[in-house]
N, C-alpha and C. Protein backbone atom coordinates (compact mmCIF):
# COMPACT_ATOMS: atom_id res chain seq x y z
N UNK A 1 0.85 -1.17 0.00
CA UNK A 1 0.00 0.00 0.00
C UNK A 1 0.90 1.24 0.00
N UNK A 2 0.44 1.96 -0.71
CA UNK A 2 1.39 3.24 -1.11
C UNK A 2 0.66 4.55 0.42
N UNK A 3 2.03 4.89 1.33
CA UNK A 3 1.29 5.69 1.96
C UNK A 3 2.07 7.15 1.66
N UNK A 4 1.57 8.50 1.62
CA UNK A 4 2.19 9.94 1.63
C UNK A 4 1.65 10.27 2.71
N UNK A 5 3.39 11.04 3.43
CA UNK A 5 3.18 11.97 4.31
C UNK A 5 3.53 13.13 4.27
N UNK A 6 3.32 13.81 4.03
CA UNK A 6 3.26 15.62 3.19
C UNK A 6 3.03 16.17 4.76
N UNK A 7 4.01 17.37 4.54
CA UNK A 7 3.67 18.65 5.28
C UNK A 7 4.15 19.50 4.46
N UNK A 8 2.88 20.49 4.28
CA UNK A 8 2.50 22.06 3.61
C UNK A 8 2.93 23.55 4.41
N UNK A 9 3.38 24.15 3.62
CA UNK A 9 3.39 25.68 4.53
C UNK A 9 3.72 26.82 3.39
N UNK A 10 3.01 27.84 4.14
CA UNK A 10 2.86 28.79 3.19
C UNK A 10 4.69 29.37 2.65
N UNK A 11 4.12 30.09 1.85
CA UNK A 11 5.81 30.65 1.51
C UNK A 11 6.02 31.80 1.39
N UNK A 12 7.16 32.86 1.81
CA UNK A 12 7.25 33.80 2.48
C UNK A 12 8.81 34.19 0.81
N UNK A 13 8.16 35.05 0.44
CA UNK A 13 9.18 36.09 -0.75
C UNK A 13 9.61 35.23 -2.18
N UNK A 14 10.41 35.72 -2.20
CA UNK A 14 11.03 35.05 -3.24
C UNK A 14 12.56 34.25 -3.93
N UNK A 15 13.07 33.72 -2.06
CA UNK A 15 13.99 33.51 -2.08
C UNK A 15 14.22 31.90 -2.81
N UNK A 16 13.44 31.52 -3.03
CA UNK A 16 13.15 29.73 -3.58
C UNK A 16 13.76 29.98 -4.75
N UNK A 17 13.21 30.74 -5.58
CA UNK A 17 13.17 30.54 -7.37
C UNK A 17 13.86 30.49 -7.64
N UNK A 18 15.21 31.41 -7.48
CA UNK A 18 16.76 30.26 -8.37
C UNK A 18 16.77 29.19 -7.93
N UNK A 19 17.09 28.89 -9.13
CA UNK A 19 17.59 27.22 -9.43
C UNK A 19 16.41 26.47 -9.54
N UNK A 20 14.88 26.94 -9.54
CA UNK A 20 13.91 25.73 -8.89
C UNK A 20 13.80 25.18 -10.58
N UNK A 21 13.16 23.91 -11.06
CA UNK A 21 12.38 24.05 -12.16
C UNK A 21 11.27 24.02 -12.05
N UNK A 22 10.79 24.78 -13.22
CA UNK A 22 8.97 24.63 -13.02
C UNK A 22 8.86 23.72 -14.44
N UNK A 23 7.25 23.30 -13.94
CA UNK A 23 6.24 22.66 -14.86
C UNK A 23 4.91 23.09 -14.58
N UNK A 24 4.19 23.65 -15.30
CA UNK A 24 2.92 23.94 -15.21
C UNK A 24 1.78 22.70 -15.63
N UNK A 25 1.04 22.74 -14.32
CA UNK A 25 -0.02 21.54 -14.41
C UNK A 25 -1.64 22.00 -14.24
N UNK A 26 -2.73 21.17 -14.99
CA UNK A 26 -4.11 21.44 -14.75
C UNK A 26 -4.05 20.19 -13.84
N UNK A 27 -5.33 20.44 -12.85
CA UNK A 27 -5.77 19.08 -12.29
C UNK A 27 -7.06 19.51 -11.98
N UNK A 28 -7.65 18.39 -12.04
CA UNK A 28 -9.02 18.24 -11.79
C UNK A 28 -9.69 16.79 -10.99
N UNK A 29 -10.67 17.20 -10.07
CA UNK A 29 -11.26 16.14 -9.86
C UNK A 29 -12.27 15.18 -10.25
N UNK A 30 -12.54 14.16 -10.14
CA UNK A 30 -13.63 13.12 -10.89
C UNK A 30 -14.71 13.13 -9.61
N UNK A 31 -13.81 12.99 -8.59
CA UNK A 31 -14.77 12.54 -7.50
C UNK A 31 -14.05 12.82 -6.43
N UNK A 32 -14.58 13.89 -5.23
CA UNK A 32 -14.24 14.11 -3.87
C UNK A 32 -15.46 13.60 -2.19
N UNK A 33 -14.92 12.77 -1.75
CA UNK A 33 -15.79 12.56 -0.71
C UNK A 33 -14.30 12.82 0.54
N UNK A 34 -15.27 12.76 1.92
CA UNK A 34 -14.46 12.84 2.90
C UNK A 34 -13.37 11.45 3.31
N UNK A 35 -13.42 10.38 2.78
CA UNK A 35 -12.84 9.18 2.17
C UNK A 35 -11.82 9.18 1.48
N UNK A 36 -11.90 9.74 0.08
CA UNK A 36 -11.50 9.98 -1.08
C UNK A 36 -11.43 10.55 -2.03
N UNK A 37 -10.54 11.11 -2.75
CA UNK A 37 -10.27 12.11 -4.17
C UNK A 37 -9.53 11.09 -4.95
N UNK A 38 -10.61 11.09 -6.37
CA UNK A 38 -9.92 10.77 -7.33
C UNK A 38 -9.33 11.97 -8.44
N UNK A 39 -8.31 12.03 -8.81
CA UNK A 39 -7.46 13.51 -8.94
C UNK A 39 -7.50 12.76 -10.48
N UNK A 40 -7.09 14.13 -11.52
CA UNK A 40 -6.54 13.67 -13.30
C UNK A 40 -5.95 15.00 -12.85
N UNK A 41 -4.48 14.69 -13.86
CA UNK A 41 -3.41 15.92 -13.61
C UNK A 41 -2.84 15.81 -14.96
N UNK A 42 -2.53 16.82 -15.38
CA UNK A 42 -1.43 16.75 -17.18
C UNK A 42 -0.88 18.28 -16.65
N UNK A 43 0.62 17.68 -16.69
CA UNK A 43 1.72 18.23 -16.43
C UNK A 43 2.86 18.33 -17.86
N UNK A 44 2.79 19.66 -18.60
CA UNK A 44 3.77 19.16 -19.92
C UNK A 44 3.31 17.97 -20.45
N UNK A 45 4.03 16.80 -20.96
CA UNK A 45 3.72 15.71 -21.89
C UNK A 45 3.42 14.69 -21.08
N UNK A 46 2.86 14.79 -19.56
CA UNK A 46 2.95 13.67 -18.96
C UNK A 46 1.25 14.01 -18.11
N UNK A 47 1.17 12.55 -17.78
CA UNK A 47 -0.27 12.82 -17.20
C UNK A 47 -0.72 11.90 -16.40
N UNK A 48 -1.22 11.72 -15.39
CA UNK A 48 -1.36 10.74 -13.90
C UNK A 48 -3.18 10.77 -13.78
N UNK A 49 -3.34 9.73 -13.23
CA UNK A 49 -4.73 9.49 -12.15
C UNK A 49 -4.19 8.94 -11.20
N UNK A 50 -4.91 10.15 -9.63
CA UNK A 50 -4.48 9.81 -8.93
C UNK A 50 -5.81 9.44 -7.94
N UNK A 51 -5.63 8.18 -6.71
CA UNK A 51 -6.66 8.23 -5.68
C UNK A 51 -5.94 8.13 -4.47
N UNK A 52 -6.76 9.33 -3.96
CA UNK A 52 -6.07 9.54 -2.40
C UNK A 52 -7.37 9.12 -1.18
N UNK A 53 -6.84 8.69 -0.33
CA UNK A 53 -7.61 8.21 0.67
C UNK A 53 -7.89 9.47 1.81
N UNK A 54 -8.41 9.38 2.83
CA UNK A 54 -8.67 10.27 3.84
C UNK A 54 -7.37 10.39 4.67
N UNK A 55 -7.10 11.67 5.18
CA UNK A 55 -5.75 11.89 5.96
C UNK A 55 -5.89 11.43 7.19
N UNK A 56 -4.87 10.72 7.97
CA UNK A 56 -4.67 10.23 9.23
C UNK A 56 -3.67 10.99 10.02
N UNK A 57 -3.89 12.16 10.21
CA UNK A 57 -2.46 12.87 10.93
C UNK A 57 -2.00 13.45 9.72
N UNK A 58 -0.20 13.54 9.46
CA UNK A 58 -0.24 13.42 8.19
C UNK A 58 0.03 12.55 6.60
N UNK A 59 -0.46 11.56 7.11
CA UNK A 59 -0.18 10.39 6.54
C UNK A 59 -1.62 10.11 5.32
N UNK A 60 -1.91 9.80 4.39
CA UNK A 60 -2.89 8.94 4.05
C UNK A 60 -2.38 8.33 2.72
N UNK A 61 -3.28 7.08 2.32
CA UNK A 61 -2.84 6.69 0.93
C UNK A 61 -2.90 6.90 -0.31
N UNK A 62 -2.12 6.81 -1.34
CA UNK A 62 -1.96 7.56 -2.33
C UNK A 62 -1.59 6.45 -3.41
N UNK A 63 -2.50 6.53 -4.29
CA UNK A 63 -1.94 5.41 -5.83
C UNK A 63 -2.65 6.37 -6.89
N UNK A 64 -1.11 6.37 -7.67
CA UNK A 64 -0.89 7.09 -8.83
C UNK A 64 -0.60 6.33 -9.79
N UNK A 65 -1.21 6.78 -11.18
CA UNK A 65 -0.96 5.59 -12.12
C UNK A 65 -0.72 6.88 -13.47
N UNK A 66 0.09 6.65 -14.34
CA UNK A 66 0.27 7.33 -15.86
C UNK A 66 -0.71 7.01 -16.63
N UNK A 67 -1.51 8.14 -17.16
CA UNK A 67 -2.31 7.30 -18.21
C UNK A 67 -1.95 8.78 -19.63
N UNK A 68 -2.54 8.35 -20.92
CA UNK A 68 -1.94 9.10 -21.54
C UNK A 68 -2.50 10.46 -21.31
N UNK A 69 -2.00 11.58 -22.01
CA UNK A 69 -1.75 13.03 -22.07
C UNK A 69 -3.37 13.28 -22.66
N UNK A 70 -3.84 12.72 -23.63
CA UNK A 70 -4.96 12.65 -24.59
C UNK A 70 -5.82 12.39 -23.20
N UNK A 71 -5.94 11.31 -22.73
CA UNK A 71 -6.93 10.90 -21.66
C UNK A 71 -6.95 11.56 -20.76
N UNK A 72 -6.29 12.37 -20.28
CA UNK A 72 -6.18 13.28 -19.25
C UNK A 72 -6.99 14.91 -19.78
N UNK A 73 -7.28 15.07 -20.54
CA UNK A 73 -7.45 16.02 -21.41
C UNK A 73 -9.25 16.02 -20.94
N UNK A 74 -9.09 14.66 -22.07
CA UNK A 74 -10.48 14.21 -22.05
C UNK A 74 -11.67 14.41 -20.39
N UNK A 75 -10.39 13.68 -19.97
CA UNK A 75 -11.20 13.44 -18.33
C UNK A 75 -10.94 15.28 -17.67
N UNK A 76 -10.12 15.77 -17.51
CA UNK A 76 -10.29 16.97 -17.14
C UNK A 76 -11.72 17.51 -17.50
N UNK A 77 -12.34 17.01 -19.05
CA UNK A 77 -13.67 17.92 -19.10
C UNK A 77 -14.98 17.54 -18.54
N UNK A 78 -14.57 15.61 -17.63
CA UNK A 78 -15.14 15.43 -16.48
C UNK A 78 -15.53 15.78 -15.43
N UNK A 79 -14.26 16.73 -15.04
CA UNK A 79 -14.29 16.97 -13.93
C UNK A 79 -15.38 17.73 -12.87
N UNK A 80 -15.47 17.60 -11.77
CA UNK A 80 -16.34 18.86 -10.95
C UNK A 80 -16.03 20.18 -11.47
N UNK A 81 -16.30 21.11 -10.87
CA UNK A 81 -16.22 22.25 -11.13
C UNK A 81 -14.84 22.79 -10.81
N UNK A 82 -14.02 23.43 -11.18
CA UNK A 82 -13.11 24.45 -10.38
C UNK A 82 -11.59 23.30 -10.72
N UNK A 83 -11.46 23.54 -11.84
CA UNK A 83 -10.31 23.13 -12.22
C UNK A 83 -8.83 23.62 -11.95
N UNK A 84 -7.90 23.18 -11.27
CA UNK A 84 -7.11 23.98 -11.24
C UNK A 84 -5.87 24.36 -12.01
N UNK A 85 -5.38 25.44 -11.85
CA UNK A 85 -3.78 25.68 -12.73
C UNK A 85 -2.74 26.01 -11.83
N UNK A 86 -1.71 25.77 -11.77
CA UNK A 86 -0.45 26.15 -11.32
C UNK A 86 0.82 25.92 -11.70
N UNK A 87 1.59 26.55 -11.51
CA UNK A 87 2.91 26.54 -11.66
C UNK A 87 3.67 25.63 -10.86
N UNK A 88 4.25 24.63 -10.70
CA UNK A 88 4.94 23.97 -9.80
C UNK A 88 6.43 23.93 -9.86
N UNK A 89 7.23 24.19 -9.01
CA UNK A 89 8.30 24.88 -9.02
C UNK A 89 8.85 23.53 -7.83
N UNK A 90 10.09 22.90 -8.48
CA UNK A 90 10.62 21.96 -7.84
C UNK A 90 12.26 22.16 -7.46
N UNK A 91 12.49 21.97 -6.58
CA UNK A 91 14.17 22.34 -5.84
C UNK A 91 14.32 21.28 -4.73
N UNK A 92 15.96 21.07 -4.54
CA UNK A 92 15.98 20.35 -3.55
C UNK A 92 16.71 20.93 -2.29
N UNK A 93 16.86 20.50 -1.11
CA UNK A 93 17.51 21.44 -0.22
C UNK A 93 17.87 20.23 0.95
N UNK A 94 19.08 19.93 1.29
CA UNK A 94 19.17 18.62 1.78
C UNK A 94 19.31 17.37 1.10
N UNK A 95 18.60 16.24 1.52
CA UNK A 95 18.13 15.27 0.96
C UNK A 95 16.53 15.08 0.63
N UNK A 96 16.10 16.44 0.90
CA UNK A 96 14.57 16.82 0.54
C UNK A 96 14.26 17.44 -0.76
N UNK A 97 13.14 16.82 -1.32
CA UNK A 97 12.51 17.48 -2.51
C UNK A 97 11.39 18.27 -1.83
N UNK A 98 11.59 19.94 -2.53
CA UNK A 98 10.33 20.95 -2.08
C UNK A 98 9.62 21.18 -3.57
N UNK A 99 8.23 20.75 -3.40
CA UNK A 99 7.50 21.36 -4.40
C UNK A 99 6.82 22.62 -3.94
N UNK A 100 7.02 23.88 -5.05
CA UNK A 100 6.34 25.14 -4.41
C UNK A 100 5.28 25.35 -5.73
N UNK A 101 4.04 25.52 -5.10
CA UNK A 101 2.70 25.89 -5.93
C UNK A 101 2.50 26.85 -6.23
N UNK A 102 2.33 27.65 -7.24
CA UNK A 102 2.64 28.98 -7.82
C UNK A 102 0.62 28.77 -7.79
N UNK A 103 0.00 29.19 -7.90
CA UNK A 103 -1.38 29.04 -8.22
C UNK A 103 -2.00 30.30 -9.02
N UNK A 104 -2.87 29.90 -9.99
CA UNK A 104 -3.54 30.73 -11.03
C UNK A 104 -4.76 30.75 -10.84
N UNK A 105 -5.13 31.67 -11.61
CA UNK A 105 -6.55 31.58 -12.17
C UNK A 105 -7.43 32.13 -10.56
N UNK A 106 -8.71 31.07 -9.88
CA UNK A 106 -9.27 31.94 -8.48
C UNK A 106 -8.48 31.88 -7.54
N UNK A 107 -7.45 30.84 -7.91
CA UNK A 107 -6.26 30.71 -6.66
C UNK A 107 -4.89 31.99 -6.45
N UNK A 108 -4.80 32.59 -7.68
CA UNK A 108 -3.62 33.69 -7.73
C UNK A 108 -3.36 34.20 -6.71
N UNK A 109 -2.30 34.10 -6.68
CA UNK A 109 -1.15 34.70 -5.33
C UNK A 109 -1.38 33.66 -3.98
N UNK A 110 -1.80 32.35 -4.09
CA UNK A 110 -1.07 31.49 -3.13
C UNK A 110 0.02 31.24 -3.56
N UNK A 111 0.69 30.51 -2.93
CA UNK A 111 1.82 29.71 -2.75
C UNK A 111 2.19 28.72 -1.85
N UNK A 112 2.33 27.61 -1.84
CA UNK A 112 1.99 26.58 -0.91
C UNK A 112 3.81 25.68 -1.29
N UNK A 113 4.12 25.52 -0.15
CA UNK A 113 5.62 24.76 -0.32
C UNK A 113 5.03 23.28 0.48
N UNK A 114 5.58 22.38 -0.32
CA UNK A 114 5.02 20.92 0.31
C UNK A 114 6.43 20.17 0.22
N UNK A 115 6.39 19.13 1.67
CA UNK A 115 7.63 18.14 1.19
C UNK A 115 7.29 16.94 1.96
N UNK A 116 7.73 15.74 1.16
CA UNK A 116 7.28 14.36 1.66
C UNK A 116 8.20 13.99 2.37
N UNK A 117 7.84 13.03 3.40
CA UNK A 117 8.80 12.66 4.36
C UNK A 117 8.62 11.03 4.23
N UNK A 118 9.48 10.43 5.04
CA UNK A 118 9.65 9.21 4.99
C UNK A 118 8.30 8.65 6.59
N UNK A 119 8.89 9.51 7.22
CA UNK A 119 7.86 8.96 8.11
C UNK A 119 7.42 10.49 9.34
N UNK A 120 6.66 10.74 10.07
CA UNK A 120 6.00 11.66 10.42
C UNK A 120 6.76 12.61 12.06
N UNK A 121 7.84 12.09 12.03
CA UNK A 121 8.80 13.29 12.84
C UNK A 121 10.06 13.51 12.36
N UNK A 122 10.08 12.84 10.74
CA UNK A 122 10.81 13.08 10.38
C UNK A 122 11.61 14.62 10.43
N UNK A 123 13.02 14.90 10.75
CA UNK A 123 13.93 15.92 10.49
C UNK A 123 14.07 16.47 9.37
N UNK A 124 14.26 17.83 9.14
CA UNK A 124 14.61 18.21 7.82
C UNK A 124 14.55 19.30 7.98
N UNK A 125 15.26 20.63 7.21
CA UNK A 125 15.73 21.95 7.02
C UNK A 125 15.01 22.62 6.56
N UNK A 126 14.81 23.66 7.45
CA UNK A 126 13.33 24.62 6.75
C UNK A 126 13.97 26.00 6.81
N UNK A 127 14.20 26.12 5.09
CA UNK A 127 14.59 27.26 4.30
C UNK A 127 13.84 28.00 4.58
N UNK A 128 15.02 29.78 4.57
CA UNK A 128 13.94 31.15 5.38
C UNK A 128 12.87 31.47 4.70
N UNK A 129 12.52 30.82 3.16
CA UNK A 129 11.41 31.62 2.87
C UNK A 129 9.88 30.72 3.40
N UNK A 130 10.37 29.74 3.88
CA UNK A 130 8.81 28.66 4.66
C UNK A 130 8.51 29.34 5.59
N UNK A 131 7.42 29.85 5.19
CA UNK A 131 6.23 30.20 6.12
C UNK A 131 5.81 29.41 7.33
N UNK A 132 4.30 29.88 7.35
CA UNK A 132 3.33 29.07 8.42
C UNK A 132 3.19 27.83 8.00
N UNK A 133 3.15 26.74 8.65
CA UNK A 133 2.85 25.64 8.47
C UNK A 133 1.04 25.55 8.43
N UNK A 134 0.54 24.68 7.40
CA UNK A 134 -1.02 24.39 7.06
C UNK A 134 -1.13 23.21 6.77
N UNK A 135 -0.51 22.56 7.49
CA UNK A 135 -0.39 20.62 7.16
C UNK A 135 -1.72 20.18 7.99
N UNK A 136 -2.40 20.73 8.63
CA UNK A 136 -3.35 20.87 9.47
C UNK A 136 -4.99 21.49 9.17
N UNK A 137 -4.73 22.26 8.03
CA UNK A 137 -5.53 23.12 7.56
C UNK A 137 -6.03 22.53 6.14
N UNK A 138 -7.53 21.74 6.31
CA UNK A 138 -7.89 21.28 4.92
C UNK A 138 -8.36 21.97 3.78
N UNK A 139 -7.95 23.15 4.06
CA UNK A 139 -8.59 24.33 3.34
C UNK A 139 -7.90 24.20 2.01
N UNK A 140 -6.44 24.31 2.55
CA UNK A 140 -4.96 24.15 1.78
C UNK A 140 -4.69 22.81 0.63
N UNK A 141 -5.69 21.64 0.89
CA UNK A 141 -5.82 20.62 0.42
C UNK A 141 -6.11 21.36 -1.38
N UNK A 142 -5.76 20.79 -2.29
CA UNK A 142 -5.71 21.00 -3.84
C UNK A 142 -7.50 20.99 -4.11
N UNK A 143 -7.62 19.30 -3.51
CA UNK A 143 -9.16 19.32 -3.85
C UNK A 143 -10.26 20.06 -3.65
N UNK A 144 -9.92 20.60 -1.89
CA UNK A 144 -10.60 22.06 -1.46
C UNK A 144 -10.64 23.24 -2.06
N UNK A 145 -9.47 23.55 -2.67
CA UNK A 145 -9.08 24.92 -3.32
C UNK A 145 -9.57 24.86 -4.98
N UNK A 146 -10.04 23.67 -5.39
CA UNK A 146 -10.73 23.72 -6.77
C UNK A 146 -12.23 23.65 -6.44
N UNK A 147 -13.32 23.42 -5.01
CA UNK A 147 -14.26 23.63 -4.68
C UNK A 147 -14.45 25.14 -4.18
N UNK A 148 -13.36 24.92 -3.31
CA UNK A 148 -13.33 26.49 -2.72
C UNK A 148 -12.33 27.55 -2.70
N UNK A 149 -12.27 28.13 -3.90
CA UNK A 149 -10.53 28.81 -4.28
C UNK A 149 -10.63 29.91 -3.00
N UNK A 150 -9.05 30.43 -3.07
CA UNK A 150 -8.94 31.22 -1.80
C UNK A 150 -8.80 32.38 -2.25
N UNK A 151 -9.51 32.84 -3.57
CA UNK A 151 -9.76 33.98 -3.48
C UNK A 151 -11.23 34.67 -3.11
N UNK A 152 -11.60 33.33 -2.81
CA UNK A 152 -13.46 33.48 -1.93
C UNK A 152 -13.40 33.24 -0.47
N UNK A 153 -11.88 32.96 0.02
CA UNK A 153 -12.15 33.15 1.63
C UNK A 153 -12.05 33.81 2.26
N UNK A 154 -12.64 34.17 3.05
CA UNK A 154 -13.05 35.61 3.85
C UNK A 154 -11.74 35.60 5.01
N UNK A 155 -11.45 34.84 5.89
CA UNK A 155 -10.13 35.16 6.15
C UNK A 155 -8.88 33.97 5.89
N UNK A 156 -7.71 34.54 5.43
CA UNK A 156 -6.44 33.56 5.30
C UNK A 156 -5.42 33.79 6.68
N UNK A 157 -4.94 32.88 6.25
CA UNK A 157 -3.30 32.97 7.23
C UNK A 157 -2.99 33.51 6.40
């Protein structure tokens, strides 16, 4: 069983972006319950379905599969409502990979820095531009923010 443990936090200037690379991705959902999100993502020439299970702390399960670029397309015009776009901006720092979320469209001007850990007290180096931590906050969740973008929430961190 495939498990992810992600912790999120906001991001503070613009000290990340040298060196990061980006890829710009749509994603969309098929299906969100408090259980489960089934996710479609096309990133450049590449394209995933993903199903995530309900979070346990910060742990829950995660199976990702490639399917083609065409099918991802297709299924995006499946999706619920509130598709999303972003910029994803990847760097490493340590022996850690940071993905930072550039977000478009009702999401513009978040930014969300995420990094997976091996297991949940895991150690690791938190560069000056990491913010508040929102590993806690389901607001911050992708699937939330294509139901409920955060440029409709009345207050943020």
């Amino acid at each position: 069983m495939a498990i992810e443990i992600e912790r999120k936090f906001l991001v503070r200037g613009d000290g990340w972006r040298a060196g990061a690379a980006a890829t710009v991705y749509k994603q969309g959902y098929l299906s969100v319950n408090p259980g489960c999100s089934v996710r479609v993502r096309l990133g450049g020439d590449q394209a995933w379905l993903t199903i995530k299970g309900a979070s346990k702390g910060l742990a829950r399960q995660e199976f990702e599969y490639p399917i083609p670029p065409g099918d991802a397309e297709a299924l995006l015009g499946l999706c619920l409502p509130g598709v999303i776009s972003k910029t994803r901006y990847v760097l490493m720092r340590g022996k850690h990979r940071w993905e930072i979320d550039e977000f478009h469209g009702d999401n513009e001007g978040l930014l969300v820095a995420e990094i997976e850990l091996d297991h949940d007290d895991e150690a690791f180096d938190k560069p000056d531009w990491l913010g508040e931590e929102v590993s806690d906050d389901p607001r911050y969740y992708n699937a939330a923010l294509s139901a409920n973008p955060w440029c409709r929430w009345a207050t943020r961190r």
